[in-house]
PDB file of N, CA and C in Angstrom:
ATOM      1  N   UNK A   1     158.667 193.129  71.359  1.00  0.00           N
ATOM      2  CA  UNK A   1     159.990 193.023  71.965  1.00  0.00           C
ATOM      3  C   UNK A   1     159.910 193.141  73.494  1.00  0.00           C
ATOM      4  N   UNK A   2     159.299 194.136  73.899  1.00  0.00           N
ATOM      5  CA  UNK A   2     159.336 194.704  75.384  1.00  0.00           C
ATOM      6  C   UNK A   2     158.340 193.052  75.982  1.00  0.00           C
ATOM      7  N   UNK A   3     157.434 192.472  75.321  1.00  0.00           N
ATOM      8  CA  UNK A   3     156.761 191.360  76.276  1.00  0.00           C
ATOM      9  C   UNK A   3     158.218 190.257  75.972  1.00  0.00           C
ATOM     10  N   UNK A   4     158.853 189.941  75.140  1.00  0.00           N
ATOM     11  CA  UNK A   4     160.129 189.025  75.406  1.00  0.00           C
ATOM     12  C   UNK A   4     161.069 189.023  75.992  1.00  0.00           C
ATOM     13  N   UNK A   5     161.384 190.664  76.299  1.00  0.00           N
ATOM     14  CA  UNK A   5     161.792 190.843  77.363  1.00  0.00           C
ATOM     15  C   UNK A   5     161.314 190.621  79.010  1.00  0.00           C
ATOM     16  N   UNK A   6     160.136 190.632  79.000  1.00  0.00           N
ATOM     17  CA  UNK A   6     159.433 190.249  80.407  1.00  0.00           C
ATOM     18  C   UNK A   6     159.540 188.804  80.777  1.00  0.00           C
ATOM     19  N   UNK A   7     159.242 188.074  79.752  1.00  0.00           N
ATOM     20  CA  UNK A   7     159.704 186.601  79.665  1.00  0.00           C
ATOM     21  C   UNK A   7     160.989 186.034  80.096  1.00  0.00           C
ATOM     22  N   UNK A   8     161.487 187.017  79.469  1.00  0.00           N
ATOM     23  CA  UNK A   8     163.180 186.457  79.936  1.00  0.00           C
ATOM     24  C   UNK A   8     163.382 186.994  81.379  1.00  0.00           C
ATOM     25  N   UNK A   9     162.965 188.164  81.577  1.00  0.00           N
ATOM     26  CA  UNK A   9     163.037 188.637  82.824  1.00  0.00           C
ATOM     27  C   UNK A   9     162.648 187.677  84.036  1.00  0.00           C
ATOM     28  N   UNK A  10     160.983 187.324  83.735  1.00  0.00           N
ATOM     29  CA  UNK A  10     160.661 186.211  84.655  1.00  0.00           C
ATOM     30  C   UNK A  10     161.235 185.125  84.842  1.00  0.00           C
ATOM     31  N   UNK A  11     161.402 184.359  83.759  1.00  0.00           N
ATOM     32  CA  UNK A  11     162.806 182.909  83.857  1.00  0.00           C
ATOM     33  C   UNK A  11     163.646 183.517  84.158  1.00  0.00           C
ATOM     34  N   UNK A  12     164.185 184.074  84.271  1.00  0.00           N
ATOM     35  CA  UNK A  12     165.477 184.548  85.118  1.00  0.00           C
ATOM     36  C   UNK A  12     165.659 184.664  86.537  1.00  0.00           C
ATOM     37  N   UNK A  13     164.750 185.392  87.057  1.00  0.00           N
ATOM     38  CA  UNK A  13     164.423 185.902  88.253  1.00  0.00           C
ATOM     39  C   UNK A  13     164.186 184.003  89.119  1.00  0.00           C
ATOM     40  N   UNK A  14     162.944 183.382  88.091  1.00  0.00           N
ATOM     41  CA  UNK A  14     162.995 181.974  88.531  1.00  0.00           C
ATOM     42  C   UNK A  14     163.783 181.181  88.777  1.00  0.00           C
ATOM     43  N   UNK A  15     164.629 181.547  88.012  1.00  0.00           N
ATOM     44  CA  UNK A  15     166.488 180.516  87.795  1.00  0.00           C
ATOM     45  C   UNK A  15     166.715 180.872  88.786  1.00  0.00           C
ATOM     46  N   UNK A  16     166.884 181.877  89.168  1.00  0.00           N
ATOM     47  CA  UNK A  16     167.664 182.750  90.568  1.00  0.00           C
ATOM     48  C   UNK A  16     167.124 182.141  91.698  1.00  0.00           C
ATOM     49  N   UNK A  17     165.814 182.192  91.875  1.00  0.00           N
ATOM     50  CA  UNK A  17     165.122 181.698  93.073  1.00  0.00           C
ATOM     51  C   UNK A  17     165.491 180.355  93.203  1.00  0.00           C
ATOM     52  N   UNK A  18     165.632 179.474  92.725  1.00  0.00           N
ATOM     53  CA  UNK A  18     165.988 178.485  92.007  1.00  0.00           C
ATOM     54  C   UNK A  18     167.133 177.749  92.240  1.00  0.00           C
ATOM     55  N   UNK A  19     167.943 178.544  92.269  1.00  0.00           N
ATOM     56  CA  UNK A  19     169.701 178.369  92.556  1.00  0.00           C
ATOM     57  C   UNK A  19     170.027 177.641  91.892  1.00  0.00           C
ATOM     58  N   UNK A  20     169.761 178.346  90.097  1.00  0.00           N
ATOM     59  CA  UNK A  20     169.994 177.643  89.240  1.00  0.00           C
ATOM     60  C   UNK A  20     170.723 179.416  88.203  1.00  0.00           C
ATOM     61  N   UNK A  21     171.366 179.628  89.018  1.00  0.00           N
ATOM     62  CA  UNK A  21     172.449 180.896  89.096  1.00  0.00           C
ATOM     63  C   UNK A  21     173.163 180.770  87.491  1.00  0.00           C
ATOM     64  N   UNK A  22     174.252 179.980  87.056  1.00  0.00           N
ATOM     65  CA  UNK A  22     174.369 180.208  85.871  1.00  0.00           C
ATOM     66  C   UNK A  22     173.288 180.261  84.872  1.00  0.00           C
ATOM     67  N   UNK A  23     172.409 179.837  84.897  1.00  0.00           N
ATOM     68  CA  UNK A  23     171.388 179.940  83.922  1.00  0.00           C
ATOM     69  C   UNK A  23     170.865 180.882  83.988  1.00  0.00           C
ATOM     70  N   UNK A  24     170.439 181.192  85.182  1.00  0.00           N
ATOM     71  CA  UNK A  24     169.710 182.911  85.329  1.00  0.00           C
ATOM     72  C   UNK A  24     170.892 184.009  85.084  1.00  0.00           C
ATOM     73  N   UNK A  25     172.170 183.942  85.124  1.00  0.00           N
ATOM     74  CA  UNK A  25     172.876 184.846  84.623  1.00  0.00           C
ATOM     75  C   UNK A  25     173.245 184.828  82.803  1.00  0.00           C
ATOM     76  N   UNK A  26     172.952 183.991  82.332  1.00  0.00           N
ATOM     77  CA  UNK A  26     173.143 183.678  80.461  1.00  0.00           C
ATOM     78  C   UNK A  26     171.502 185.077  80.089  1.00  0.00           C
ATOM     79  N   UNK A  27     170.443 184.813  80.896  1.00  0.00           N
ATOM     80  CA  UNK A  27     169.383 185.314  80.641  1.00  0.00           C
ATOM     81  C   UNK A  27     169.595 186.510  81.173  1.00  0.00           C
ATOM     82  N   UNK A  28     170.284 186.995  82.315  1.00  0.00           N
ATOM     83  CA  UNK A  28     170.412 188.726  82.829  1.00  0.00           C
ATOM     84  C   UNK A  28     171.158 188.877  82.066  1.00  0.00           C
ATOM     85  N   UNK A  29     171.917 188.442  81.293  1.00  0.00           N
ATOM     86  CA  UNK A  29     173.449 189.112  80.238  1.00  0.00           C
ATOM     87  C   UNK A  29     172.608 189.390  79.370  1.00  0.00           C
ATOM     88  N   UNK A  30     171.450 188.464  78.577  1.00  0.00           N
ATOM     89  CA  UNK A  30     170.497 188.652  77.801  1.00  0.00           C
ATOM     90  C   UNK A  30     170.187 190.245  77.869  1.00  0.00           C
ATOM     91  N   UNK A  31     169.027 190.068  79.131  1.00  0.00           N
ATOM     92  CA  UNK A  31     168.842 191.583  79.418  1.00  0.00           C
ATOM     93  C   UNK A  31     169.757 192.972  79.069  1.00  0.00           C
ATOM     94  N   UNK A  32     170.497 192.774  80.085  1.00  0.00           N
ATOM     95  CA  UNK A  32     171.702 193.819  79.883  1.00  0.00           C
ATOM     96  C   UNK A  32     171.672 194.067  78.451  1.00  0.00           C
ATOM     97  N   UNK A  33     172.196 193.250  77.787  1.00  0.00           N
ATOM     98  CA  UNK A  33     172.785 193.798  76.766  1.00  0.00           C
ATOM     99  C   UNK A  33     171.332 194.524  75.703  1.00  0.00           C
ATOM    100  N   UNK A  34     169.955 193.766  75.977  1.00  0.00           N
ATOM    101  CA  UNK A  34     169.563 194.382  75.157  1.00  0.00           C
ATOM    102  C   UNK A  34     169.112 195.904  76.127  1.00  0.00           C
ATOM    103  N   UNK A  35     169.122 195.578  77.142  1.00  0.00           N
ATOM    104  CA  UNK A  35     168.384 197.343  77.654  1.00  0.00           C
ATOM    105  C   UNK A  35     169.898 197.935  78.709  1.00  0.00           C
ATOM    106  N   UNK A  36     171.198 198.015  78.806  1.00  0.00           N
ATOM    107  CA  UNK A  36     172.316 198.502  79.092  1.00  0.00           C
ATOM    108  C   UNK A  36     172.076 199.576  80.183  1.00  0.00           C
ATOM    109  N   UNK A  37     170.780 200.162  80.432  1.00  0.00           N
ATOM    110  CA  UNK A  37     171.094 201.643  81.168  1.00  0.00           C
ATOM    111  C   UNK A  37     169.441 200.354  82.415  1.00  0.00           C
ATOM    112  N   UNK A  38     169.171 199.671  82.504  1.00  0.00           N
ATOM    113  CA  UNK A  38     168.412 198.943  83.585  1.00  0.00           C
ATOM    114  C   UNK A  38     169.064 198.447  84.403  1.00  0.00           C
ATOM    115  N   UNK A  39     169.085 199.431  85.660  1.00  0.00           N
ATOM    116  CA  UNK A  39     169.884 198.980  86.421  1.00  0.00           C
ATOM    117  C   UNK A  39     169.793 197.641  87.690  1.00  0.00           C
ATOM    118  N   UNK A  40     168.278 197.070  87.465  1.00  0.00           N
ATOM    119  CA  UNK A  40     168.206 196.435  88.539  1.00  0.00           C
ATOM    120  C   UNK A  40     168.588 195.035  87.394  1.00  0.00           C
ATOM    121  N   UNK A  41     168.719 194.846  86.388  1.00  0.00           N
ATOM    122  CA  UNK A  41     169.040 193.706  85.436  1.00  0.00           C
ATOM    123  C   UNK A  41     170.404 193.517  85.762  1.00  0.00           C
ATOM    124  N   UNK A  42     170.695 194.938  85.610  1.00  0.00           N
ATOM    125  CA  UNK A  42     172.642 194.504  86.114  1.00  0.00           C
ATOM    126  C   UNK A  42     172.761 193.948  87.078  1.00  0.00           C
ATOM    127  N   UNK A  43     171.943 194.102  88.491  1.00  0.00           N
ATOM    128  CA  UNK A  43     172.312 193.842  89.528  1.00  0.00           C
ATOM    129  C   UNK A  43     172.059 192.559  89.331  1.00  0.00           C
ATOM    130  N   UNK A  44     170.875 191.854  89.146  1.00  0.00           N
ATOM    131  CA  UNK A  44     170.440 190.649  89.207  1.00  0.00           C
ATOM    132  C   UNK A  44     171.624 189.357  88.654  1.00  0.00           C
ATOM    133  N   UNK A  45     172.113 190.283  87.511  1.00  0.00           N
ATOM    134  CA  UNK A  45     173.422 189.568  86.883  1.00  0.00           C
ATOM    135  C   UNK A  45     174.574 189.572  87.582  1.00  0.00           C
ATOM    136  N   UNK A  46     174.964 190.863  88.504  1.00  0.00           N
ATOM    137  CA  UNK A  46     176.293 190.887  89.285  1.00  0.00           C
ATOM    138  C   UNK A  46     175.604 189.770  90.321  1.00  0.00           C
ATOM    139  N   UNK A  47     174.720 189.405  90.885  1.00  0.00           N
ATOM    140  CA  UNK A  47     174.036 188.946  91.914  1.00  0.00           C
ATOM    141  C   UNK A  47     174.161 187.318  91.305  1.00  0.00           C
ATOM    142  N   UNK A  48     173.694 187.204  89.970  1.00  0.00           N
ATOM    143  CA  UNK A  48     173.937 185.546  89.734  1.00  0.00           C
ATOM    144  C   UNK A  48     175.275 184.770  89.559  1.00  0.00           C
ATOM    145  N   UNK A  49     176.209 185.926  89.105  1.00  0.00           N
ATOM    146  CA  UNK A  49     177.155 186.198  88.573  1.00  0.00           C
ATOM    147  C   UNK A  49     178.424 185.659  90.274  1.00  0.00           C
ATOM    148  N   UNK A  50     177.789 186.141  91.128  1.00  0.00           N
ATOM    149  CA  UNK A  50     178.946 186.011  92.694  1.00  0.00           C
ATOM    150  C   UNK A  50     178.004 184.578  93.111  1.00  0.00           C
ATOM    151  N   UNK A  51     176.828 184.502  92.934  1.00  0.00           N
ATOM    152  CA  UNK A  51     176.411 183.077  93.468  1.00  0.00           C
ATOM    153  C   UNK A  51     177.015 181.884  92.763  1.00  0.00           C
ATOM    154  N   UNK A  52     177.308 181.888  91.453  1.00  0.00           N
ATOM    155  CA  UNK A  52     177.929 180.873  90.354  1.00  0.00           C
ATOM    156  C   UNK A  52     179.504 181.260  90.726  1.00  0.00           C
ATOM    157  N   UNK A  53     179.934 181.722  91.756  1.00  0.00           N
ATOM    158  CA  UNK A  53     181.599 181.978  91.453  1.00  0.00           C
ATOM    159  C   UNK A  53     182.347 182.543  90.493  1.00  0.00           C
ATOM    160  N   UNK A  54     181.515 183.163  89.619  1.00  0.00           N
ATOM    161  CA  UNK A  54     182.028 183.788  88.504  1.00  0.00           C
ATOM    162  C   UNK A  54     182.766 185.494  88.769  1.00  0.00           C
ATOM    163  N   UNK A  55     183.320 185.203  89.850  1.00  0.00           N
ATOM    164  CA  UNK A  55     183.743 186.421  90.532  1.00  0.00           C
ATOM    165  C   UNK A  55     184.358 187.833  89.362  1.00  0.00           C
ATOM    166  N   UNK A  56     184.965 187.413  88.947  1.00  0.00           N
ATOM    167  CA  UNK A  56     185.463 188.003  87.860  1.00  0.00           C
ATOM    168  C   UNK A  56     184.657 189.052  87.375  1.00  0.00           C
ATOM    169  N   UNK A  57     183.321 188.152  86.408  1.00  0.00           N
ATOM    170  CA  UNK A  57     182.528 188.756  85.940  1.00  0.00           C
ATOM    171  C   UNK A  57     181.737 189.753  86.783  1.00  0.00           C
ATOM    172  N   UNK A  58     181.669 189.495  88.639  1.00  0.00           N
ATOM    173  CA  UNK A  58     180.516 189.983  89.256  1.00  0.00           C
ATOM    174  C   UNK A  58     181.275 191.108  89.624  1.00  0.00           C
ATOM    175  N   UNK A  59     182.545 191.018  89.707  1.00  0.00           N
ATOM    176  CA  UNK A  59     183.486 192.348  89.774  1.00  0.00           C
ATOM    177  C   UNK A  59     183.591 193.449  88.753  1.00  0.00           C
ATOM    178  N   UNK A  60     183.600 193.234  87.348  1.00  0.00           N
ATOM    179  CA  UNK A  60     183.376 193.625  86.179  1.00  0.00           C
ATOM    180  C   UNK A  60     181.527 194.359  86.237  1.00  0.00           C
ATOM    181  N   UNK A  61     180.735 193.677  86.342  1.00  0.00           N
ATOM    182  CA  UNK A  61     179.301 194.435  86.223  1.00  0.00           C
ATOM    183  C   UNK A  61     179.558 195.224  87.785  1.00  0.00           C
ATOM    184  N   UNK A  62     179.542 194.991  88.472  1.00  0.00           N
ATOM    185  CA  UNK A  62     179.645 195.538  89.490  1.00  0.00           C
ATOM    186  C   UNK A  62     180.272 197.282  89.873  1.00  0.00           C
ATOM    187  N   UNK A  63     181.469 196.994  89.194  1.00  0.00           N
ATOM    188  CA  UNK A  63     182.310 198.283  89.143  1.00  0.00           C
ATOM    189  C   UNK A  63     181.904 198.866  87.925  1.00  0.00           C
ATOM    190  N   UNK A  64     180.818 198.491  87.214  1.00  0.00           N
ATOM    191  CA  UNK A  64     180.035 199.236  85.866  1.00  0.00           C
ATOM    192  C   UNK A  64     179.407 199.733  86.936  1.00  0.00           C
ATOM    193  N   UNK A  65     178.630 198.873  87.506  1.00  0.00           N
ATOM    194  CA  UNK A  65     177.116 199.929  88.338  1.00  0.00           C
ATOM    195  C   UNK A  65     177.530 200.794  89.036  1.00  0.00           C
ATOM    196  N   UNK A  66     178.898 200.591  89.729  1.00  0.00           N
ATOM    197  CA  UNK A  66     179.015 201.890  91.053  1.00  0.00           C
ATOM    198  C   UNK A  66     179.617 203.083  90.180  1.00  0.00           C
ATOM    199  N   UNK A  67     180.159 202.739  88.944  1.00  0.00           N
ATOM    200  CA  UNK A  67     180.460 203.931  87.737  1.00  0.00           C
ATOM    201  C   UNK A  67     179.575 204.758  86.935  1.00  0.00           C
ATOM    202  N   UNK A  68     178.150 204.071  86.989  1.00  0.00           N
ATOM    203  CA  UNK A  68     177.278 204.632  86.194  1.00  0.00           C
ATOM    204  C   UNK A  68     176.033 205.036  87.698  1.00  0.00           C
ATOM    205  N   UNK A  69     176.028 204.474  88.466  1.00  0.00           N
ATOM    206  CA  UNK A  69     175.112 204.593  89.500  1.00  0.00           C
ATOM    207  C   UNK A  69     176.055 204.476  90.802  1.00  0.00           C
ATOM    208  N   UNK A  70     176.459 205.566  91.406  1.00  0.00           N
ATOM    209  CA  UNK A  70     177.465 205.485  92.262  1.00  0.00           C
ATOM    210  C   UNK A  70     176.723 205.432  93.726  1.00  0.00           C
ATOM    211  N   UNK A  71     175.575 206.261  93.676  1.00  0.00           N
ATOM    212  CA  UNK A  71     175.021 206.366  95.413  1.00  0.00           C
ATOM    213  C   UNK A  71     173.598 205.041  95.324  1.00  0.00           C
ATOM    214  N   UNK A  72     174.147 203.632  94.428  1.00  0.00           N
ATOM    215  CA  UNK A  72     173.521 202.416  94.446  1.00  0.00           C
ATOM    216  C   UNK A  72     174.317 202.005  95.532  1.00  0.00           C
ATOM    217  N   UNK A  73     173.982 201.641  96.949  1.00  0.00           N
ATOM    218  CA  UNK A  73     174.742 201.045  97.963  1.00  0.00           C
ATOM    219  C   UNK A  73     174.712 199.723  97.828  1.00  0.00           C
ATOM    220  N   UNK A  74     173.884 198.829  97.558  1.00  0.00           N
ATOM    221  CA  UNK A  74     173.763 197.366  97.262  1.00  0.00           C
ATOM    222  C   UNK A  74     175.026 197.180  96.300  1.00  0.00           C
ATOM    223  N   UNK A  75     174.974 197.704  95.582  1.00  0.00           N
ATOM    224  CA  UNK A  75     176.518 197.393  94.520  1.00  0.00           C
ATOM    225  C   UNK A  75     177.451 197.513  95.011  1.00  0.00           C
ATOM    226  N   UNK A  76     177.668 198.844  96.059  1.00  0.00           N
ATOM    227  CA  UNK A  76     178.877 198.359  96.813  1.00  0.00           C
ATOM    228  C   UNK A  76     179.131 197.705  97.868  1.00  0.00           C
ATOM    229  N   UNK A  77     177.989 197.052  98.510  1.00  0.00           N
ATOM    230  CA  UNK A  77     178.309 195.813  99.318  1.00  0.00           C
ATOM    231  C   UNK A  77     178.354 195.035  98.499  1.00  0.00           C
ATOM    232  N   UNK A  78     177.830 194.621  97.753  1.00  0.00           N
ATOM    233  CA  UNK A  78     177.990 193.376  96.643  1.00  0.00           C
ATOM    234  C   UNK A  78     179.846 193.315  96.520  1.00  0.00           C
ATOM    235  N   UNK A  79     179.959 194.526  95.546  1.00  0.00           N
ATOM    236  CA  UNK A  79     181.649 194.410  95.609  1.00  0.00           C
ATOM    237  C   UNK A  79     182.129 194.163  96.290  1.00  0.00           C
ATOM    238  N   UNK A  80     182.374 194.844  97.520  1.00  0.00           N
ATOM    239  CA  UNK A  80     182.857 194.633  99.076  1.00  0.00           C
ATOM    240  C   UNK A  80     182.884 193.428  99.091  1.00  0.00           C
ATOM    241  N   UNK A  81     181.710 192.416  99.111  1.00  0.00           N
ATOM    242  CA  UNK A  81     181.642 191.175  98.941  1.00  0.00           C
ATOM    243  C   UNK A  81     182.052 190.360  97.827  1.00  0.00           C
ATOM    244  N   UNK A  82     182.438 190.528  96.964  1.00  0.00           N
ATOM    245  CA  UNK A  82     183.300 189.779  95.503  1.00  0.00           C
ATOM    246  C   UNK A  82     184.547 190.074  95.947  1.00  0.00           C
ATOM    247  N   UNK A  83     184.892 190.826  96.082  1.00  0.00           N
ATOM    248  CA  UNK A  83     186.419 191.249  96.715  1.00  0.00           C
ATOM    249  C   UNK A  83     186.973 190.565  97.160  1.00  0.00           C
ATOM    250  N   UNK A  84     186.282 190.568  98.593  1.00  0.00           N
ATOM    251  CA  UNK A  84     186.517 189.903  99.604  1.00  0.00           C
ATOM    252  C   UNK A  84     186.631 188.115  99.359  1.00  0.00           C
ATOM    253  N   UNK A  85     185.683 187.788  98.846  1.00  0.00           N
ATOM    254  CA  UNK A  85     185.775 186.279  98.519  1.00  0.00           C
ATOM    255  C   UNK A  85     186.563 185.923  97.433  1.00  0.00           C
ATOM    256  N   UNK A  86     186.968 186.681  96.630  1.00  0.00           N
ATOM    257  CA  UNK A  86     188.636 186.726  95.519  1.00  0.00           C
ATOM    258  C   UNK A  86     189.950 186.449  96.338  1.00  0.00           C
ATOM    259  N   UNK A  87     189.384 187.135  97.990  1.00  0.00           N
ATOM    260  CA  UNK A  87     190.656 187.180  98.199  1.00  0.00           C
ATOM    261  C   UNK A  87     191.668 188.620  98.166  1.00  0.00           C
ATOM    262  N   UNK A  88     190.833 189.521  98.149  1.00  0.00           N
ATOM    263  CA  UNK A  88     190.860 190.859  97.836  1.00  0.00           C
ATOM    264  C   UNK A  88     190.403 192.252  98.758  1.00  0.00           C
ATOM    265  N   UNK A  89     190.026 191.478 100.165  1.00  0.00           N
ATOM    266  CA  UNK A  89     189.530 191.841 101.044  1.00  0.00           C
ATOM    267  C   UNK A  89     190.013 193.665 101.239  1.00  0.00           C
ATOM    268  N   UNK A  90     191.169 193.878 101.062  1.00  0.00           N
ATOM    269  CA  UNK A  90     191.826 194.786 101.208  1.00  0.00           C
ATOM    270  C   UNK A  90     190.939 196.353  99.970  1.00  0.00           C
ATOM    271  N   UNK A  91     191.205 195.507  99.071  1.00  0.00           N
ATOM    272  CA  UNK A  91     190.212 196.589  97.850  1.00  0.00           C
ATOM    273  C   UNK A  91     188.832 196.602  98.155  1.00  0.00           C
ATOM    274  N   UNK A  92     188.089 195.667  98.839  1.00  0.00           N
ATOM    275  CA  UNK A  92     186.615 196.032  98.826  1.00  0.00           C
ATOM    276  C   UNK A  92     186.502 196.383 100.162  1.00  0.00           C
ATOM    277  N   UNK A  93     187.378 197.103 100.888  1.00  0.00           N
ATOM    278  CA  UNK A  93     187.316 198.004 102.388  1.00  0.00           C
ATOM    279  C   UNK A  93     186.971 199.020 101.817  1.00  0.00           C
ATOM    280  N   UNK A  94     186.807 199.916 100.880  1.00  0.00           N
ATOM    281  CA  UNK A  94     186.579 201.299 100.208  1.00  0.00           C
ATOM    282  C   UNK A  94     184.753 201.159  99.816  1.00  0.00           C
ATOM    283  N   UNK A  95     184.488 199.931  99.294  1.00  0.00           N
ATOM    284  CA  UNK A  95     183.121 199.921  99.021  1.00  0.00           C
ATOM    285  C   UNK A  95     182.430 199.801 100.259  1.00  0.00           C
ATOM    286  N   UNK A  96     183.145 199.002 101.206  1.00  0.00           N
ATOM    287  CA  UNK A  96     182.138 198.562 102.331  1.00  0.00           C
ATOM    288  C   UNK A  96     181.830 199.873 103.057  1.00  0.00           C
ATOM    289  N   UNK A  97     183.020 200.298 103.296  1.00  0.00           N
ATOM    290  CA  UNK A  97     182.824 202.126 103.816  1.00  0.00           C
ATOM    291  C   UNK A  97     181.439 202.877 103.546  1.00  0.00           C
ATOM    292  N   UNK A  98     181.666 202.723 102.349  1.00  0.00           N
ATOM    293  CA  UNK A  98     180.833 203.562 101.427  1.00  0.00           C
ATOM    294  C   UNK A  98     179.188 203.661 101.490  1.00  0.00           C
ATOM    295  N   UNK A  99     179.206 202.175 101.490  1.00  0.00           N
ATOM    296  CA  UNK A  99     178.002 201.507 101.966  1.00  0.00           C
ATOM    297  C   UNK A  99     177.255 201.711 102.747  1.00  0.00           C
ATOM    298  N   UNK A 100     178.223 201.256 103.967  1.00  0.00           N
ATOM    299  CA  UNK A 100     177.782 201.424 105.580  1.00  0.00           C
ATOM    300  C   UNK A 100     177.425 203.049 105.895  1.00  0.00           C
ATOM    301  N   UNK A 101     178.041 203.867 104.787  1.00  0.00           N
ATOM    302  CA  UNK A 101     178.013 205.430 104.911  1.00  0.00           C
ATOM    303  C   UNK A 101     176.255 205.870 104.171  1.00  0.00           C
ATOM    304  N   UNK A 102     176.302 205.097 103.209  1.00  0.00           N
ATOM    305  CA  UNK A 102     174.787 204.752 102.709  1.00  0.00           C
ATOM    306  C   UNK A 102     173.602 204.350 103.943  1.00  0.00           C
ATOM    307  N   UNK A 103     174.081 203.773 105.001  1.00  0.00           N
ATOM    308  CA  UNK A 103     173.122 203.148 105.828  1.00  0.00           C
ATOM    309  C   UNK A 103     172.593 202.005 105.566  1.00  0.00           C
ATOM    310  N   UNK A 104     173.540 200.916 105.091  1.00  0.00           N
ATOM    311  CA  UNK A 104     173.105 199.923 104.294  1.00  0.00           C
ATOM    312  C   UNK A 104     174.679 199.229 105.364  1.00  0.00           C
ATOM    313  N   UNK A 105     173.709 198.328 106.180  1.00  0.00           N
ATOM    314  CA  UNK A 105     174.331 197.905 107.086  1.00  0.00           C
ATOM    315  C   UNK A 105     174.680 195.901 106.710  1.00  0.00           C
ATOM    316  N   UNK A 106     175.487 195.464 107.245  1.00  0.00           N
ATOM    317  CA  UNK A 106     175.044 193.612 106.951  1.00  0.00           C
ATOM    318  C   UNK A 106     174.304 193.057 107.749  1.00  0.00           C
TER     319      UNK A 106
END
């Protein structure tokens, strides 16, 4: 199991490089769901997830990670950044804060 997971991991990561973003996010959902507490899988998915416009969704994993992993600063620029490109600029002023308070500058 754990080497099919590496597999998928690698095509994924490739899709990504790739900018072939929905596809590499069908394969990080993969992930996720089978290993739920890996947090750099989530990211990779909130991450394919805002490149494909799937804002929604990258808002949804996103506000999982800063709930389960709160002093992850990349997640809350990420949000900051889904927010903001929703159109939402106003709600992801709290993550960007947060962030920049992290030392995790743009």
């Amino acid at each position: 199991m754990a080497e099919d997971l590496t597999r998928t991991y690698d095509r994924a990561t490739f899709l990504f490089e790739n900018k072939e973003f929905v596809k590499a996010a069908e394969l990080f959902g993969q992930l996720v769901e089978a290993e739920p507490d890996h947090l750099e899988a989530r990211m990779w998915l909130a991450r394919s997830y805002y490149h494909s416009a799937q804002l929604r969704r990258a808002e949804e994993t996103l506000t999982a990670v800063v709930g389960r992993w709160p002093s992850e600063a990349y997640a809350h620029l990420l949000l900051a950044r889904t927010l903001q490109r929703a159109g939402r600029a106003e709600e992801g002023r709290q993550h960007l804060k947060i962030a920049e308070a992290m030392g995790l500058t743009e």
